[in-house]
N, C-alpha and C. Protein backbone atom coordinates (compact mmCIF):
# COMPACT_ATOMS: atom_id res chain seq x y z
N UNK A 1 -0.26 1.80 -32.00
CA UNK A 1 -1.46 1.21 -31.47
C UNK A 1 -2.46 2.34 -31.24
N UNK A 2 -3.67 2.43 -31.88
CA UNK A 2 -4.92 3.13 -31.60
C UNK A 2 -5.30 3.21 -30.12
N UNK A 3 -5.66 4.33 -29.79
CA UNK A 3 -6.52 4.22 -28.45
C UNK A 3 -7.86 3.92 -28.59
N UNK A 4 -8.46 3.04 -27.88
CA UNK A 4 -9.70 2.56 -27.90
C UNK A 4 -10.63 3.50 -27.17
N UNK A 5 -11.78 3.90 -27.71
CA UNK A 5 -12.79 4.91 -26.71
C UNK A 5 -12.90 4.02 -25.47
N UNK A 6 -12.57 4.35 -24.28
CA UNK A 6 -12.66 4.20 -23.28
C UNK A 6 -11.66 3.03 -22.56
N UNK A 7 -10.71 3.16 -23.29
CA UNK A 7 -9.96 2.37 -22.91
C UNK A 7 -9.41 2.40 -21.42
N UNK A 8 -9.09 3.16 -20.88
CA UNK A 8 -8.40 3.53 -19.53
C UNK A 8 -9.42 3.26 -18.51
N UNK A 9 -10.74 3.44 -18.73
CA UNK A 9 -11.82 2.62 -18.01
C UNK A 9 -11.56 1.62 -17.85
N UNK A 10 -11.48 0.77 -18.93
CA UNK A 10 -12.02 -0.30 -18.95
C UNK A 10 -10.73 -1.14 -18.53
N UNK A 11 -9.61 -0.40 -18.37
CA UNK A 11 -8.33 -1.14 -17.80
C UNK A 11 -8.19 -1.04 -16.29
N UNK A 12 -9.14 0.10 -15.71
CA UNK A 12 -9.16 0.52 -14.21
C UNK A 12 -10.38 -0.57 -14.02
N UNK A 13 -11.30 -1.23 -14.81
CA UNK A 13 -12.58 -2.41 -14.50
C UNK A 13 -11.47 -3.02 -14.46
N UNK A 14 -10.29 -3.53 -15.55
CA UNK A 14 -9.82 -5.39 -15.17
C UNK A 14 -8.75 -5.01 -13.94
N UNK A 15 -8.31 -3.69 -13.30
CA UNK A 15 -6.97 -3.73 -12.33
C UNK A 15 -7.84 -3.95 -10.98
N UNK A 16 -9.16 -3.54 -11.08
CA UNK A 16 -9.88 -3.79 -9.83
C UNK A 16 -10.51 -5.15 -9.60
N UNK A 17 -10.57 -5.70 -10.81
CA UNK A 17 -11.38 -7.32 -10.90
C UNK A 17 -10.29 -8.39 -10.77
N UNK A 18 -8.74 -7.89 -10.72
CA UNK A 18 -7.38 -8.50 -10.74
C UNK A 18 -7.09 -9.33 -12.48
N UNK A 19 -7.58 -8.40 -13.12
CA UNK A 19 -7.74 -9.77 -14.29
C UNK A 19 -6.69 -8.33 -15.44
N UNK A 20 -6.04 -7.56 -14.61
CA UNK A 20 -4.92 -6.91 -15.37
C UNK A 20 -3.98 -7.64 -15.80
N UNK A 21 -3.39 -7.87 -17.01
CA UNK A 21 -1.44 -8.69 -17.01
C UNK A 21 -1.31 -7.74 -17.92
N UNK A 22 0.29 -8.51 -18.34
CA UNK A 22 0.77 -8.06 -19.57
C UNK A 22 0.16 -8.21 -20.83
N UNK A 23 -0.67 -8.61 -20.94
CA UNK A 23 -1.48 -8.92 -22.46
C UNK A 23 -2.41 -7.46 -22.77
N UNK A 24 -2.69 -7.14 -21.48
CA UNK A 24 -3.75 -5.95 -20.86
C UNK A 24 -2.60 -4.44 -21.20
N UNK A 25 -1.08 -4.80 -20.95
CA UNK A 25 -0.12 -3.70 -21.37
C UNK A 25 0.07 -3.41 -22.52
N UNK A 26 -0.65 -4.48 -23.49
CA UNK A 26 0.16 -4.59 -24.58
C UNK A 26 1.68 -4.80 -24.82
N UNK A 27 2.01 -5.71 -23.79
CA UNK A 27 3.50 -6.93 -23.82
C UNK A 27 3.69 -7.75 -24.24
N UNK A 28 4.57 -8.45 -25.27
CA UNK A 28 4.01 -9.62 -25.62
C UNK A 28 5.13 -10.54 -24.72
N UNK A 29 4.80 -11.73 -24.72
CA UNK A 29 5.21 -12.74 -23.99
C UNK A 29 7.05 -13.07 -24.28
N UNK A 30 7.18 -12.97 -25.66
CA UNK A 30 8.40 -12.98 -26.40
C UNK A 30 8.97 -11.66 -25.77
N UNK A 31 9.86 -11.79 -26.04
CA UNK A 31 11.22 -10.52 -26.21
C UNK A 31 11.53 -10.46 -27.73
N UNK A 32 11.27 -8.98 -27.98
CA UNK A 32 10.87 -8.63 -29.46
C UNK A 32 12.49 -7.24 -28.82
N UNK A 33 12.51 -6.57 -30.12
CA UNK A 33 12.98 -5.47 -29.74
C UNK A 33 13.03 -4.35 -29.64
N UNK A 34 14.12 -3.90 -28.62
CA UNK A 34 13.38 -2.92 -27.04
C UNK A 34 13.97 -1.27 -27.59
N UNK A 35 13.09 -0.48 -27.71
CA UNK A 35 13.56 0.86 -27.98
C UNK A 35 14.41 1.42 -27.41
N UNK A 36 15.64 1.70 -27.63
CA UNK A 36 16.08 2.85 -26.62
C UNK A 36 16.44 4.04 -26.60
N UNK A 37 16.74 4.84 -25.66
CA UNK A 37 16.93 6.14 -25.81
C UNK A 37 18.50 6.49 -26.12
N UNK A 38 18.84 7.89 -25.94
CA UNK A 38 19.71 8.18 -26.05
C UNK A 38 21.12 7.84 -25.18
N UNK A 39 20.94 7.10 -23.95
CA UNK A 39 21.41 6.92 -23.04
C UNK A 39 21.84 5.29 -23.00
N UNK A 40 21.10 4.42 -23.88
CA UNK A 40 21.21 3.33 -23.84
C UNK A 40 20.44 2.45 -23.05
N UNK A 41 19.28 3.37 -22.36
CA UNK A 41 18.25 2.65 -21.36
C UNK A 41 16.55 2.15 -22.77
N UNK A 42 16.56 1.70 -21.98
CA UNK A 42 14.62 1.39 -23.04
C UNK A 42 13.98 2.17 -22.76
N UNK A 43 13.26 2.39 -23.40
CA UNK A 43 12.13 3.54 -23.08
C UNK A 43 10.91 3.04 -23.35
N UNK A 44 10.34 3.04 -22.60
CA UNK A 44 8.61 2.72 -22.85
C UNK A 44 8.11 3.48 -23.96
N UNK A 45 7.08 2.71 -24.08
CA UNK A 45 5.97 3.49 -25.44
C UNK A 45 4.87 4.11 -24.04
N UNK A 46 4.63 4.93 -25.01
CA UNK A 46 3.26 5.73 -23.52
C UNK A 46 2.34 4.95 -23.83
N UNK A 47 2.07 4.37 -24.41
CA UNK A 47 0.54 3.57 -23.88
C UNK A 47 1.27 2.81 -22.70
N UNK A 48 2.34 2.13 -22.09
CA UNK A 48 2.55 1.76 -21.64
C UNK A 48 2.78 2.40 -20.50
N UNK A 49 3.72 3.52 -20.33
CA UNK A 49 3.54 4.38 -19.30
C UNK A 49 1.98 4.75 -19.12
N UNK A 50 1.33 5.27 -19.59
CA UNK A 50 -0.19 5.30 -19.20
C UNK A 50 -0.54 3.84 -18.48
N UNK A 51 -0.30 3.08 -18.99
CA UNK A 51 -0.99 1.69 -18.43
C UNK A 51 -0.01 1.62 -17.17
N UNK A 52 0.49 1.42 -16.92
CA UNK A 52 1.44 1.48 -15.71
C UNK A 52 1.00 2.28 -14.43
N UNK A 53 0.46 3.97 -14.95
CA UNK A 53 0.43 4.75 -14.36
C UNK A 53 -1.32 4.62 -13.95
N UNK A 54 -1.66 4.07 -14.76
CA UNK A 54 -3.15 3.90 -14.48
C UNK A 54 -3.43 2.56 -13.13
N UNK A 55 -2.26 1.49 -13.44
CA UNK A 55 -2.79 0.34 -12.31
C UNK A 55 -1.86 1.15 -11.07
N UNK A 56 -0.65 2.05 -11.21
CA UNK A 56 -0.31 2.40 -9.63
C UNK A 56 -2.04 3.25 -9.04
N UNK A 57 -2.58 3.94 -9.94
CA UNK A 57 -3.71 4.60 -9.10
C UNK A 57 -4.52 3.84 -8.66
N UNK A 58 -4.87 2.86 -9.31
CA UNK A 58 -5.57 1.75 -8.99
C UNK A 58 -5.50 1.29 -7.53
N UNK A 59 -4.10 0.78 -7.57
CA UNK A 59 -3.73 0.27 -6.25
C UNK A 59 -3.50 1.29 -5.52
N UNK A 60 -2.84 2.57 -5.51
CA UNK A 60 -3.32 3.39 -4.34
C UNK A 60 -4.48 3.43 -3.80
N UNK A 61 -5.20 3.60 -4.67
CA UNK A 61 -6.67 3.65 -4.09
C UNK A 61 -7.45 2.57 -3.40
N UNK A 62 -7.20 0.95 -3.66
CA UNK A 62 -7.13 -0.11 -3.64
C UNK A 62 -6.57 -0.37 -1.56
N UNK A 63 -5.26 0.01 -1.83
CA UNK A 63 -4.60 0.23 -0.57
C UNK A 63 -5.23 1.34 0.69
N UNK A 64 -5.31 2.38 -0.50
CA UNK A 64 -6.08 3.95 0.64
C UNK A 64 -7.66 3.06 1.28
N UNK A 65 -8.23 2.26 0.62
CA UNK A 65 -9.88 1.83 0.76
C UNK A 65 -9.37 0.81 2.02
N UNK A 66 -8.45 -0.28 1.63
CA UNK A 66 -7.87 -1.23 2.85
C UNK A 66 -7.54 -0.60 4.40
N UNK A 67 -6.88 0.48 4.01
CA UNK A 67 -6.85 1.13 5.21
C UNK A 67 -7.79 1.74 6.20
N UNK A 68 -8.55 2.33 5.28
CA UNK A 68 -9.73 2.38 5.45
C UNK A 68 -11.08 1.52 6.53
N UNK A 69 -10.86 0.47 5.94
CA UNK A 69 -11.89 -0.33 6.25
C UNK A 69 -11.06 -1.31 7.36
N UNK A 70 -9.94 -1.65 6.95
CA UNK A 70 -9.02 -1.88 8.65
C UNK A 70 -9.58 -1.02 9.87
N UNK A 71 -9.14 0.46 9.88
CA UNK A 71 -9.42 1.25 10.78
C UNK A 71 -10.51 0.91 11.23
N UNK A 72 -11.62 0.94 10.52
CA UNK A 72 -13.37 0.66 10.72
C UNK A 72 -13.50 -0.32 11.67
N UNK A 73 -12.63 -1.26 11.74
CA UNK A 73 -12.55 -2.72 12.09
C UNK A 73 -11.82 -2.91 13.30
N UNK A 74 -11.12 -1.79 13.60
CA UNK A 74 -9.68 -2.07 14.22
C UNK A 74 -10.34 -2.43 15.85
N UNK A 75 -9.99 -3.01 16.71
CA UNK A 75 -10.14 -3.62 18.54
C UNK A 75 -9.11 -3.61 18.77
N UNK A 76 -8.74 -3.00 19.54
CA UNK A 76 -7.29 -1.87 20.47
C UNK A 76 -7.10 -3.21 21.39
N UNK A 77 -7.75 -3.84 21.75
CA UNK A 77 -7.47 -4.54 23.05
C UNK A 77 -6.90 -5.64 22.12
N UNK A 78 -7.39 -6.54 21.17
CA UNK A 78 -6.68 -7.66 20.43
C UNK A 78 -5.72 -6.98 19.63
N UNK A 79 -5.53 -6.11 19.03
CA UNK A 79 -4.90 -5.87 17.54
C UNK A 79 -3.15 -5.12 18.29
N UNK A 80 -3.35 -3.70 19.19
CA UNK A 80 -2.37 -3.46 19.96
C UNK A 80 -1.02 -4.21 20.32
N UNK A 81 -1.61 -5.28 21.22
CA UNK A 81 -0.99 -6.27 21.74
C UNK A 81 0.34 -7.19 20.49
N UNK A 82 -0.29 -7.19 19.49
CA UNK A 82 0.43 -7.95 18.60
C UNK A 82 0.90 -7.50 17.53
N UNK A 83 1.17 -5.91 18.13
CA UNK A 83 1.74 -5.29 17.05
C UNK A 83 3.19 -4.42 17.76
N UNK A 84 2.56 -3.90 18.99
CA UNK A 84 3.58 -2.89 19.72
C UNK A 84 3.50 -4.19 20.98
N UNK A 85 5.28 -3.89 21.58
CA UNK A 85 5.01 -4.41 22.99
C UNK A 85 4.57 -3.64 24.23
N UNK A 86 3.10 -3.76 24.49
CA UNK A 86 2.05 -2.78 25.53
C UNK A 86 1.82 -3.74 26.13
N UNK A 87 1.39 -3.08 28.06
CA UNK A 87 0.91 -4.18 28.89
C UNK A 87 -0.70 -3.68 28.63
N UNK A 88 -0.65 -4.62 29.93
CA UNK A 88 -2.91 -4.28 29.93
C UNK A 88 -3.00 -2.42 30.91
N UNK A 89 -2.09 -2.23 31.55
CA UNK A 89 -2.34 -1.11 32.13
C UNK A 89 -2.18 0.17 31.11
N UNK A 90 -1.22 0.31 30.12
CA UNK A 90 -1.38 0.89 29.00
C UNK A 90 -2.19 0.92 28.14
N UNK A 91 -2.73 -0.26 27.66
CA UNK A 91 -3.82 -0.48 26.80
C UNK A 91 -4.88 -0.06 27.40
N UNK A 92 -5.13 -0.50 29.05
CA UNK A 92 -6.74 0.30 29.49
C UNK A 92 -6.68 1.73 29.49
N UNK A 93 -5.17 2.31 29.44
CA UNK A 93 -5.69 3.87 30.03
C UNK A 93 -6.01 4.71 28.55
N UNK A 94 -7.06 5.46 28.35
CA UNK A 94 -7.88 5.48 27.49
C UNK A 94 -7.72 7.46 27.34
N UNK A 95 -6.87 8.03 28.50
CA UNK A 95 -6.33 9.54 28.59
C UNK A 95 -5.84 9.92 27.26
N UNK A 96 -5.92 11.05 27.09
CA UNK A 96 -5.00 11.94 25.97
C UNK A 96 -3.67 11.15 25.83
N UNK A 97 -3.43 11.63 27.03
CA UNK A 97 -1.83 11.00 27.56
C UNK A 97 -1.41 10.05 27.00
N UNK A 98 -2.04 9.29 27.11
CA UNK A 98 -2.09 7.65 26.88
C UNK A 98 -1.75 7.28 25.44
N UNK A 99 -2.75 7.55 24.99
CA UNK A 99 -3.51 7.82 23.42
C UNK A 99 -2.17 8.30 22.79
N UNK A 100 -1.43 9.83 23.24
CA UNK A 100 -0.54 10.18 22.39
C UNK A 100 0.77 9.13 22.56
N UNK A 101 0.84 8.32 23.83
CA UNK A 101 2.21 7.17 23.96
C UNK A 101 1.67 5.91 22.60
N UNK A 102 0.58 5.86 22.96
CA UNK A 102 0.76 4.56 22.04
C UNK A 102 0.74 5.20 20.63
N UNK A 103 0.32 6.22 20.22
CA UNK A 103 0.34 7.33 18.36
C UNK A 103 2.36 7.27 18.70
N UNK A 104 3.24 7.21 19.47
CA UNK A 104 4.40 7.58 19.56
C UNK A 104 4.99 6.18 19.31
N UNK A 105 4.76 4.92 19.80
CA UNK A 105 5.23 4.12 19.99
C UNK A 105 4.67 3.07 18.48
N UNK A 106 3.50 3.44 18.05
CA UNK A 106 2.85 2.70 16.35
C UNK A 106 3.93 3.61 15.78
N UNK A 107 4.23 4.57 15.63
CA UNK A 107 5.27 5.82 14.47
C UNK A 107 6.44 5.25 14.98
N UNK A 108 7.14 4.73 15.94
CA UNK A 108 8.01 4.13 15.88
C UNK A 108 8.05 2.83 15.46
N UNK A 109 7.18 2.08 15.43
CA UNK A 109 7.23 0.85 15.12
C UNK A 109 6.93 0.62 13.54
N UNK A 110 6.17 1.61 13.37
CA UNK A 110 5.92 1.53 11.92
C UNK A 110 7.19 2.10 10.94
N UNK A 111 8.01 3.27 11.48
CA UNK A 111 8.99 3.42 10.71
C UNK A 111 10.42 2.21 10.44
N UNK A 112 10.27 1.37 11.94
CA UNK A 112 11.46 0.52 11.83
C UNK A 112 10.69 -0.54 10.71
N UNK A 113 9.25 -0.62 10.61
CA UNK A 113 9.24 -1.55 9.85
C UNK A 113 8.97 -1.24 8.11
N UNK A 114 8.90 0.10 8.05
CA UNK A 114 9.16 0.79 6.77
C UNK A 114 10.52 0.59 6.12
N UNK A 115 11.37 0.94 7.39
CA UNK A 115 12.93 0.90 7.12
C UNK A 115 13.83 -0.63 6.59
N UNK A 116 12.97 -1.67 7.32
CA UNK A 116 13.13 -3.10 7.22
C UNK A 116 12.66 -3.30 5.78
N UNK A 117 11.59 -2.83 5.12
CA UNK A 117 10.83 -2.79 3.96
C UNK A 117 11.62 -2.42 2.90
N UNK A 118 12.20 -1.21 2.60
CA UNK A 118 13.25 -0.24 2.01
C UNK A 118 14.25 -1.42 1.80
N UNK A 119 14.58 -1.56 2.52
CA UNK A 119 16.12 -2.43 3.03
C UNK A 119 16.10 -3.53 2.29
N UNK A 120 15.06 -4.49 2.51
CA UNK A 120 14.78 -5.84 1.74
C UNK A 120 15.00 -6.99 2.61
N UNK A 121 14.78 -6.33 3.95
CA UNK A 121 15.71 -7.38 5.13
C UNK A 121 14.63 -8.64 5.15
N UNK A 122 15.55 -9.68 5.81
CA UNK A 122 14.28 -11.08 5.79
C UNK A 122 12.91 -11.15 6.33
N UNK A 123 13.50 -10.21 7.54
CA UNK A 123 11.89 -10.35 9.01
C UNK A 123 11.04 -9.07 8.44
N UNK A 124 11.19 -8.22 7.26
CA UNK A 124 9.91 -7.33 7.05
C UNK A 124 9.10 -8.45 6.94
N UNK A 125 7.35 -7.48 7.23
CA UNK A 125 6.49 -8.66 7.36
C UNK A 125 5.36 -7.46 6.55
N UNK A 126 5.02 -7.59 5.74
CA UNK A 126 4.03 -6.63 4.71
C UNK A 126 2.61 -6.61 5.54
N UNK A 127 1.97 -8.30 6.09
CA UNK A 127 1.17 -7.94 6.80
C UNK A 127 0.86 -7.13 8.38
N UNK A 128 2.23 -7.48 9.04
CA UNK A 128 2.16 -6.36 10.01
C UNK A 128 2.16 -4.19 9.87
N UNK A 129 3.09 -4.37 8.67
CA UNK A 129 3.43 -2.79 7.93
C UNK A 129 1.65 -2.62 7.92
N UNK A 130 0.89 -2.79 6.73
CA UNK A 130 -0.61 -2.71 7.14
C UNK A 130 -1.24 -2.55 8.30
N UNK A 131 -1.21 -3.81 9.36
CA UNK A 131 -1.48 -3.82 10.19
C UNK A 131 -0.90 -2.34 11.58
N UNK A 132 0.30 -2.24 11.31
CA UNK A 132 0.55 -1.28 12.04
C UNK A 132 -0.07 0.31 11.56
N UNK A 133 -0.25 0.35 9.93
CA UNK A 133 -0.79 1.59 9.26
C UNK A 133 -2.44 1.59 9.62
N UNK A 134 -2.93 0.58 9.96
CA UNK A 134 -3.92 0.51 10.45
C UNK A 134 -4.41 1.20 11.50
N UNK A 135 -3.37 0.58 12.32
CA UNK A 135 -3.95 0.71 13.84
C UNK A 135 -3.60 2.89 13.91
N UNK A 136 -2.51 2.93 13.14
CA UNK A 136 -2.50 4.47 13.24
C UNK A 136 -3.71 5.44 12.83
N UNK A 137 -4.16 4.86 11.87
CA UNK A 137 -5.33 5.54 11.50
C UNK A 137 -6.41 6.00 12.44
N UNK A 138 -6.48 4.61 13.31
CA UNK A 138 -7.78 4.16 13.73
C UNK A 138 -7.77 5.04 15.09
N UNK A 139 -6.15 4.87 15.44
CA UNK A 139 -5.78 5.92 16.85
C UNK A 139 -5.59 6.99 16.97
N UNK A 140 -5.20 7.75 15.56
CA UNK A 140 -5.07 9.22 15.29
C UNK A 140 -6.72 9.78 15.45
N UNK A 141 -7.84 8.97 15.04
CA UNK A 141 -8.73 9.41 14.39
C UNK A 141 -9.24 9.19 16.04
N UNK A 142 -9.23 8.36 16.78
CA UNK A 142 -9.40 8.28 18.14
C UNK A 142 -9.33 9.77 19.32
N UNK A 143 -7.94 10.24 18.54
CA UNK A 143 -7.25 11.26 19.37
C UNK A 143 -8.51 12.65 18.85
N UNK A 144 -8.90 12.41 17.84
CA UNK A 144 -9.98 13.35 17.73
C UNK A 144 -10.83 13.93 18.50
């Protein structure tokens, strides 16, 4: 398969517009047959590894911008509460002190729910993992 002038553009336009699939990999729908290596595994064709490697940047970046604009967004007094278990006397105190318990207590909460993630367990919850990567941002950048 030829590379098209500007192809890798124009595949980072459809991974951001969501209008990427397999047709976009050059996959076809059938099961045709699969190259393999020396080992007995398949091996991709590199346009395919390129295409692959092009929508993970995509979505990093995609994800890095979400985080982003969470933080921007983030209200300590609603968002806190329903992420870590904090009372109102913690949440008002606004000290260094303070600041570094709750940066201690999101890094704990965020790793058990990394770990839950990894794992494949039932109660991971993808929108809290965000939500908790959020609120770290927003509180690290606080501690500033």
């Amino acid at each position: 398969m030829a590379a098209e002038p500007g192809g890798q553009a124009r595949m980072a336009e459809e991974a951001a517009a969501g209008k990427l699939g397999p047709h976009s990999l050059g996959i076809s729908a059938r099961r045709g047959p699969v190259e393999t290596g020396r080992e007995g595994r398949a091996v991709a064709g590199r346009a395919t590894r390129r295409a692959v490697a092009e929508i993970g940047r995509v979505a990093r970046r995609g994800v890095a911008t979400a985080m982003r604009a969470g933080a921007v967004d983030y209200h300590r007094a609603t968002v806190l509460p329903r992420l870590i278990p904090i009372g109102p006397g913690e949440l008002a105190d606004d000290s260094r002190e303070g600041r570094r318990r709750i940066l201690a207590m999101l890094a704990r909460a965020l790793r058990s729910e990394r770990r839950r993630g990894r794992a494949g367990h039932w109660s991971y919850d993808l929108n809290r993992h965000i939500g908790l990567r959020q609120a770290m941002v927003a509180e690290a950048a606080r501690m500033r």
